[in-house]
C-alpha atoms as a PDB file:
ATOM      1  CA  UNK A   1      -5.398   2.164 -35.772  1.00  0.00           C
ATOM      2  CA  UNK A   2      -3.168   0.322 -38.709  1.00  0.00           C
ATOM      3  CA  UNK A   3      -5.783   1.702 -41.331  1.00  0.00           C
ATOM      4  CA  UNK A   4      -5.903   5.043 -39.387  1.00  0.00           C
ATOM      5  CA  UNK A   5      -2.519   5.526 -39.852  1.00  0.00           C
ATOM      6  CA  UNK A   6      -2.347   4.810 -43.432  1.00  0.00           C
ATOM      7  CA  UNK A   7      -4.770   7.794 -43.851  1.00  0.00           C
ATOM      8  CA  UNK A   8      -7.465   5.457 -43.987  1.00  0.00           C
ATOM      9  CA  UNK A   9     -10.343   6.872 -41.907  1.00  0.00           C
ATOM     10  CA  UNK A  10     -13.469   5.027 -43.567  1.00  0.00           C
ATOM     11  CA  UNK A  11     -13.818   2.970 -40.401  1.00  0.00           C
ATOM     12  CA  UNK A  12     -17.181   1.592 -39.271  1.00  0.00           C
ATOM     13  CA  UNK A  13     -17.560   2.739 -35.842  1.00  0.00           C
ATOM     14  CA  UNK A  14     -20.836   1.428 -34.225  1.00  0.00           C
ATOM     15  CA  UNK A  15     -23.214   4.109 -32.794  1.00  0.00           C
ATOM     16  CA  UNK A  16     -22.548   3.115 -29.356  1.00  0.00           C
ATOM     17  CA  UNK A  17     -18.609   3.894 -29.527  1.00  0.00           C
ATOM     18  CA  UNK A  18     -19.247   6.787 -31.526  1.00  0.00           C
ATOM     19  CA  UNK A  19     -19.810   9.425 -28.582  1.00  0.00           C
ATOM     20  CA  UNK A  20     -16.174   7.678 -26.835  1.00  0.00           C
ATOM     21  CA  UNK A  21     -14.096   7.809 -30.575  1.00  0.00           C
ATOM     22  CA  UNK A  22     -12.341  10.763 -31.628  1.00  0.00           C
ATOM     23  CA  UNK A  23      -9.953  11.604 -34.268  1.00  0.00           C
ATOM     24  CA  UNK A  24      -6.854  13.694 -33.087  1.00  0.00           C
ATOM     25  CA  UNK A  25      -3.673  14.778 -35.046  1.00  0.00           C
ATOM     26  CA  UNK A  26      -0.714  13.258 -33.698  1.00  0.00           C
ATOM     27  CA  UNK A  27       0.584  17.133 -34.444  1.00  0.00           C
ATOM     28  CA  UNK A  28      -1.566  18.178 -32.045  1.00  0.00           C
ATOM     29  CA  UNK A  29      -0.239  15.463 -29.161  1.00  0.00           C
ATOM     30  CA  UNK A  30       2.998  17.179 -29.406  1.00  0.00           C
ATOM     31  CA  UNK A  31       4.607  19.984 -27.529  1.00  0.00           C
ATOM     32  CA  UNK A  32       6.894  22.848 -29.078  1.00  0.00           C
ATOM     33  CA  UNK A  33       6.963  25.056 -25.879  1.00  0.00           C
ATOM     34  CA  UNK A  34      11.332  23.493 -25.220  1.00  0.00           C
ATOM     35  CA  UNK A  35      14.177  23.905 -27.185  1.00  0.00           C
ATOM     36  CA  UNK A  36      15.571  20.910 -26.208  1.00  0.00           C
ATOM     37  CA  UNK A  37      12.721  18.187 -28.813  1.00  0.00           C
ATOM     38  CA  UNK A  38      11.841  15.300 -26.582  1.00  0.00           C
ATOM     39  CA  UNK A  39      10.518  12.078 -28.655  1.00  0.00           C
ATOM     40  CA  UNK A  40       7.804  11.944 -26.134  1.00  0.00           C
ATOM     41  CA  UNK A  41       4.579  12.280 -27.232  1.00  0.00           C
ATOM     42  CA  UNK A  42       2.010  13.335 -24.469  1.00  0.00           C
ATOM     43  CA  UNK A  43      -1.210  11.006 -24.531  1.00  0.00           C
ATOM     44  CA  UNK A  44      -3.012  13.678 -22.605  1.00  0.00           C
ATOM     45  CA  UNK A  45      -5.305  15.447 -25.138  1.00  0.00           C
ATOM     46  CA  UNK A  46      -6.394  19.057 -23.861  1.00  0.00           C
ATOM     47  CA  UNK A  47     -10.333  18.355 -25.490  1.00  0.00           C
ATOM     48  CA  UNK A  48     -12.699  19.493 -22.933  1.00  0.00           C
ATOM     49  CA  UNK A  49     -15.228  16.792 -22.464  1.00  0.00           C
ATOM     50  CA  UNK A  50     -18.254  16.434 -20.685  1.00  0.00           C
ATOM     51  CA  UNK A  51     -18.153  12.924 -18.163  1.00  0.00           C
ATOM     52  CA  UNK A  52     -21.263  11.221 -17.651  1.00  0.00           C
ATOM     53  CA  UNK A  53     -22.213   9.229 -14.402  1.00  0.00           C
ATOM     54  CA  UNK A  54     -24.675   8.191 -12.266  1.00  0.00           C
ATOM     55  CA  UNK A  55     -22.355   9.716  -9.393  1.00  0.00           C
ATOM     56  CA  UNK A  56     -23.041  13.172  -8.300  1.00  0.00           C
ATOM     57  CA  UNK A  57     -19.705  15.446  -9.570  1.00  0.00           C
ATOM     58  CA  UNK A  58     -18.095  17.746  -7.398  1.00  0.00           C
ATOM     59  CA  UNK A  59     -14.722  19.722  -6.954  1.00  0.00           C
ATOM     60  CA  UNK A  60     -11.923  18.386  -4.781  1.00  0.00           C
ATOM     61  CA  UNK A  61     -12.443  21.318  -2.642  1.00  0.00           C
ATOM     62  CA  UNK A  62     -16.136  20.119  -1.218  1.00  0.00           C
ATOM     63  CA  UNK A  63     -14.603  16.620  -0.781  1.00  0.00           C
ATOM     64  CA  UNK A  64     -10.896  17.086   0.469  1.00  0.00           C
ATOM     65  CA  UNK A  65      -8.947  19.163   2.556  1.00  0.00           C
ATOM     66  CA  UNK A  66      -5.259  19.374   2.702  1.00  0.00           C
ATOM     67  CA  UNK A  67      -3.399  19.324   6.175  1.00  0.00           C
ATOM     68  CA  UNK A  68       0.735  21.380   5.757  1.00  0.00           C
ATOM     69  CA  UNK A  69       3.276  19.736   7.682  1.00  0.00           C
ATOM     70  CA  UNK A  70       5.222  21.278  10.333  1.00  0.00           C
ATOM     71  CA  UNK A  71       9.045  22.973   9.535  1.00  0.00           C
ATOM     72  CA  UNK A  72      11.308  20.995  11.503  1.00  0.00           C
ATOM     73  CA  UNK A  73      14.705  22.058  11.733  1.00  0.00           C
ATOM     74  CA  UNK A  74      17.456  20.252  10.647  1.00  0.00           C
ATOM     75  CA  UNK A  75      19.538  20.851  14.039  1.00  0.00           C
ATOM     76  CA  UNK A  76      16.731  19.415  15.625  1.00  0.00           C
ATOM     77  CA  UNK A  77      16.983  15.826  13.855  1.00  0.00           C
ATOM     78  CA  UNK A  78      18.449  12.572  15.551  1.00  0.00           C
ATOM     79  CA  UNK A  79      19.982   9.496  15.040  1.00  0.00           C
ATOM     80  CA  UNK A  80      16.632   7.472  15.243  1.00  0.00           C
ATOM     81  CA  UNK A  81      13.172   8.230  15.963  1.00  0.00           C
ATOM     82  CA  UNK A  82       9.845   9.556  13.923  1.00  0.00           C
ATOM     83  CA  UNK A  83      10.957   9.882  10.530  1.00  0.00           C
ATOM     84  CA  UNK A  84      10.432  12.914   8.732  1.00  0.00           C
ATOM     85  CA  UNK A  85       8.522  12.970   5.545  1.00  0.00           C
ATOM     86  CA  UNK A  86      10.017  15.740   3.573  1.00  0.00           C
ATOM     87  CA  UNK A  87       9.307  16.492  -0.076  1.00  0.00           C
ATOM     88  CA  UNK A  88      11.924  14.489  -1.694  1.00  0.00           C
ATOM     89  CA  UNK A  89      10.405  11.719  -0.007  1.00  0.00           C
ATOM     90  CA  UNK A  90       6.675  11.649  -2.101  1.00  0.00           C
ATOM     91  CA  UNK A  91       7.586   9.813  -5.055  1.00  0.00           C
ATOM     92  CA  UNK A  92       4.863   9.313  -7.592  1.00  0.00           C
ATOM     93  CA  UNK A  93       3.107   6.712  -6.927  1.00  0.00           C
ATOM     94  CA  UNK A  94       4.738   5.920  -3.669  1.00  0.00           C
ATOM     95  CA  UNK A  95       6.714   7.352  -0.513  1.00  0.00           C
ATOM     96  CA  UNK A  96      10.708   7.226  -0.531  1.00  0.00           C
ATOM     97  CA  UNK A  97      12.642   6.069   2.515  1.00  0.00           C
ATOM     98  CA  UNK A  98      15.724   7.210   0.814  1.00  0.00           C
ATOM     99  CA  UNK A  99      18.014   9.806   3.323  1.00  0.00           C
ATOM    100  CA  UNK A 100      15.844   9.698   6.423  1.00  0.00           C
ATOM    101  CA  UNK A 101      16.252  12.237   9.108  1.00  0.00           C
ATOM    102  CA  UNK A 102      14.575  11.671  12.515  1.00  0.00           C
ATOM    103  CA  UNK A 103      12.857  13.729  15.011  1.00  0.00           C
ATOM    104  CA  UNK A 104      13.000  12.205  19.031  1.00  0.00           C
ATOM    105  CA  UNK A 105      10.272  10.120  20.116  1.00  0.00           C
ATOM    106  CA  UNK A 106      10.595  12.019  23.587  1.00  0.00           C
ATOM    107  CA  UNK A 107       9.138  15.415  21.580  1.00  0.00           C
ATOM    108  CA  UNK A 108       6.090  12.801  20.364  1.00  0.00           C
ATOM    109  CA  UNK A 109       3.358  15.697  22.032  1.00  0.00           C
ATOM    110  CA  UNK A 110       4.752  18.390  20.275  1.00  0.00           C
ATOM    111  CA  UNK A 111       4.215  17.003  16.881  1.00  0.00           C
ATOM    112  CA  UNK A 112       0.606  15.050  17.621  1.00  0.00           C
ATOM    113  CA  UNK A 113      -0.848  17.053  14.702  1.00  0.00           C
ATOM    114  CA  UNK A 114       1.615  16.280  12.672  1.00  0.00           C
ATOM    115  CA  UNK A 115       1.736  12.477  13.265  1.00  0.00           C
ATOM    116  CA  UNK A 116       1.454  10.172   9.977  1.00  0.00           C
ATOM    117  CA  UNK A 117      -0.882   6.727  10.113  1.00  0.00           C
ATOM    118  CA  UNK A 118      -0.309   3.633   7.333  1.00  0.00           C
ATOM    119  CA  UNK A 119      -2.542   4.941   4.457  1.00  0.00           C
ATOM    120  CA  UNK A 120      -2.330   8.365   4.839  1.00  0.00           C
ATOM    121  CA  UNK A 121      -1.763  10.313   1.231  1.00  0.00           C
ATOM    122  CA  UNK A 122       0.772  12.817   0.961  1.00  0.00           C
ATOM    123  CA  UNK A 123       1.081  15.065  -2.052  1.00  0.00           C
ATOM    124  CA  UNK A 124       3.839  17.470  -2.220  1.00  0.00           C
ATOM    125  CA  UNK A 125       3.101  20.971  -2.677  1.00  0.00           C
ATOM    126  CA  UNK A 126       6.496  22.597  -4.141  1.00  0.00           C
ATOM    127  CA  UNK A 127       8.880  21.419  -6.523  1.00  0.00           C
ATOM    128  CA  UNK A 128       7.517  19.090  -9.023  1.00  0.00           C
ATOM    129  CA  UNK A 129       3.630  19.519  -7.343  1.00  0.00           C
ATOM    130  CA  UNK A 130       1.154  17.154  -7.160  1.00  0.00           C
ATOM    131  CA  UNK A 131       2.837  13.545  -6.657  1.00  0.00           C
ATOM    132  CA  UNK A 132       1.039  11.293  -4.323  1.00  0.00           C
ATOM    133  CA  UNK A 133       2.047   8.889  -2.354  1.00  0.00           C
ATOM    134  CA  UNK A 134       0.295   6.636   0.282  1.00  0.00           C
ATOM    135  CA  UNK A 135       2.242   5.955   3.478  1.00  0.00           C
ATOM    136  CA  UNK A 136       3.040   2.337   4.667  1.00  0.00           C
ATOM    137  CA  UNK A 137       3.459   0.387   7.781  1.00  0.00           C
ATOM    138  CA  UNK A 138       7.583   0.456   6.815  1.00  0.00           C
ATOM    139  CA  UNK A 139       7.559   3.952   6.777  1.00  0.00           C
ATOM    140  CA  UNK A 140       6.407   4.266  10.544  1.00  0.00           C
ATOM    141  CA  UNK A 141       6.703   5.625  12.798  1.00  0.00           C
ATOM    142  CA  UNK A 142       6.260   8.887  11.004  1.00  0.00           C
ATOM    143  CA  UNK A 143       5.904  13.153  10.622  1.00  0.00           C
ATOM    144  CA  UNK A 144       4.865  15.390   8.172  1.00  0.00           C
ATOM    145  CA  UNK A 145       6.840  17.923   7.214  1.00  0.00           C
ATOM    146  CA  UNK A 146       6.572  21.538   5.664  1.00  0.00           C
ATOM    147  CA  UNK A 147       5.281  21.862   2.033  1.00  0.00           C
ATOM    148  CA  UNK A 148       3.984  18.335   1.903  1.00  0.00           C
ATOM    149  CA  UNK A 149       0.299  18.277   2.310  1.00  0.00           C
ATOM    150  CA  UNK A 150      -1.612  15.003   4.049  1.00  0.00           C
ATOM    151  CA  UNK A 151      -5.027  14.707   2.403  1.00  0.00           C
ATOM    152  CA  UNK A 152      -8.196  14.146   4.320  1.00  0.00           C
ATOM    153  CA  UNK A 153     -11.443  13.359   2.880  1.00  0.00           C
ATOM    154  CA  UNK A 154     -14.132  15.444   4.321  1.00  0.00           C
ATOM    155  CA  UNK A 155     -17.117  13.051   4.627  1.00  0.00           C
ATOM    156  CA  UNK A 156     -17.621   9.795   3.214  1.00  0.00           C
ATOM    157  CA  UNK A 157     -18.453  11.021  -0.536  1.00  0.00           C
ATOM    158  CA  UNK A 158     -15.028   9.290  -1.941  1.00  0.00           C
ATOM    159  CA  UNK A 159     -13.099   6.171  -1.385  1.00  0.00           C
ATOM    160  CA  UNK A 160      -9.790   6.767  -0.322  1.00  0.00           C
ATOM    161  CA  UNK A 161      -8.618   4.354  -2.517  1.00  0.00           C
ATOM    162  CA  UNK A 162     -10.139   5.676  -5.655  1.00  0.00           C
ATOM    163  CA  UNK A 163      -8.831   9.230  -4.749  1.00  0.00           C
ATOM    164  CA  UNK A 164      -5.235   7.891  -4.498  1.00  0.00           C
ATOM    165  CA  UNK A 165      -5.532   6.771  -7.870  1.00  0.00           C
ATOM    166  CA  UNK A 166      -7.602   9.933  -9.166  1.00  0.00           C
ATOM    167  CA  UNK A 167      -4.110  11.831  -7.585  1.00  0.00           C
ATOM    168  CA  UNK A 168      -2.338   9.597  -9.225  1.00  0.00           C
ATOM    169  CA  UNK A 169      -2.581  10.543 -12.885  1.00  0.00           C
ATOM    170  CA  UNK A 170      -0.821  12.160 -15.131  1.00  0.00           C
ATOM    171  CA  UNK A 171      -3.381  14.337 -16.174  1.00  0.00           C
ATOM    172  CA  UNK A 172      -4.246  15.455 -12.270  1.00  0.00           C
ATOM    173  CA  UNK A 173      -0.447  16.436 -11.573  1.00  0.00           C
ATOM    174  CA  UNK A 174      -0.074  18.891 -15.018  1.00  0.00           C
ATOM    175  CA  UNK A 175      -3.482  20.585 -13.502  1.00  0.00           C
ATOM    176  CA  UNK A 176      -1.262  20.929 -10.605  1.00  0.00           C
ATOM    177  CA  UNK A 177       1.653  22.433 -11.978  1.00  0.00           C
END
């Protein structure tokens, strides 16, 4: 990378590497679309590539399907209870138990669809789209609430684990936007 950056590309790259090793202008890592210049430099390079794997590849839609919450309304919450997920609550990366609001455990049969589990992932579907979070036991009992989306895996194709952190990256949550 030193030598790269010196403007010295005669690097010996062995053949195996040389299908993974690219060279890419830092001018072309940057972003002009703002007024405002940021210092960040994206690491998310728009090349298409073609991945290889032993694992058949298929679209989120044929593995995935995502469940809206209900709209509660806010005259309806309590002082304790099911807590509501809302969308300021999926963080990303994680799920925020910052301002709660509470729906009565006595209304528990309306809202059986809408009833959250420890590991369900949320993503949330307006705002800043596509952060994912994975509900814990703390967070319980729980709801899900209008424009935030539980996912469910349709089969057993994927590991719920390696689709949270699939979700989870920066690269999935621009597609989103």
């Amino acid at each position: 990378i030193y030598k790269a950056f010196l403007d010295d590309l005669n690097l010996e790259i062995s053949d195996s590497m040389k299908k993974n090793v690219f060279q890419v202008n830092l001018i072309d890592l940057m972003t002009f679309d703002r007024v405002d210049f940021e210092k960040n430099i994206s690491l998310i390079f728009k090349k298409k590539i073609k991945l290889e794997s032993r694992y058949e590849q298929k679209p989120l839609r044929e593995v995935i399907k995502i469940k809206n919450g209900f709209a509660f309304k806010s005259d309806e919450y309590v002082v304790d209870g099911f807590s509501v997920i809302r969308i300021k609550n999926v963080q990303k990366g994680f799920i925020s138990n910052n301002e709660p609001v509470f729906i009565s455990k006595d209304r528990k049969n309306e809202f059986n669809d809408f009833i959250l589990k420890e590991g369900d992932i949320l993503i949330s579907m307006t705002g800043n789209p596509g952060r994912v979070g994975v509900m814990k036991a703390e967070h319980l009992p729980a709801l899900l609430n209008q424009r935030v989306g539980k996912i469910e895996i349709i089969g057993n194709e994927i590991l719920k684990d390696f689709l949270f952190i699939v979700l989870n990256t920066e690269s999935f949550e621009v597609s989103v936007e």
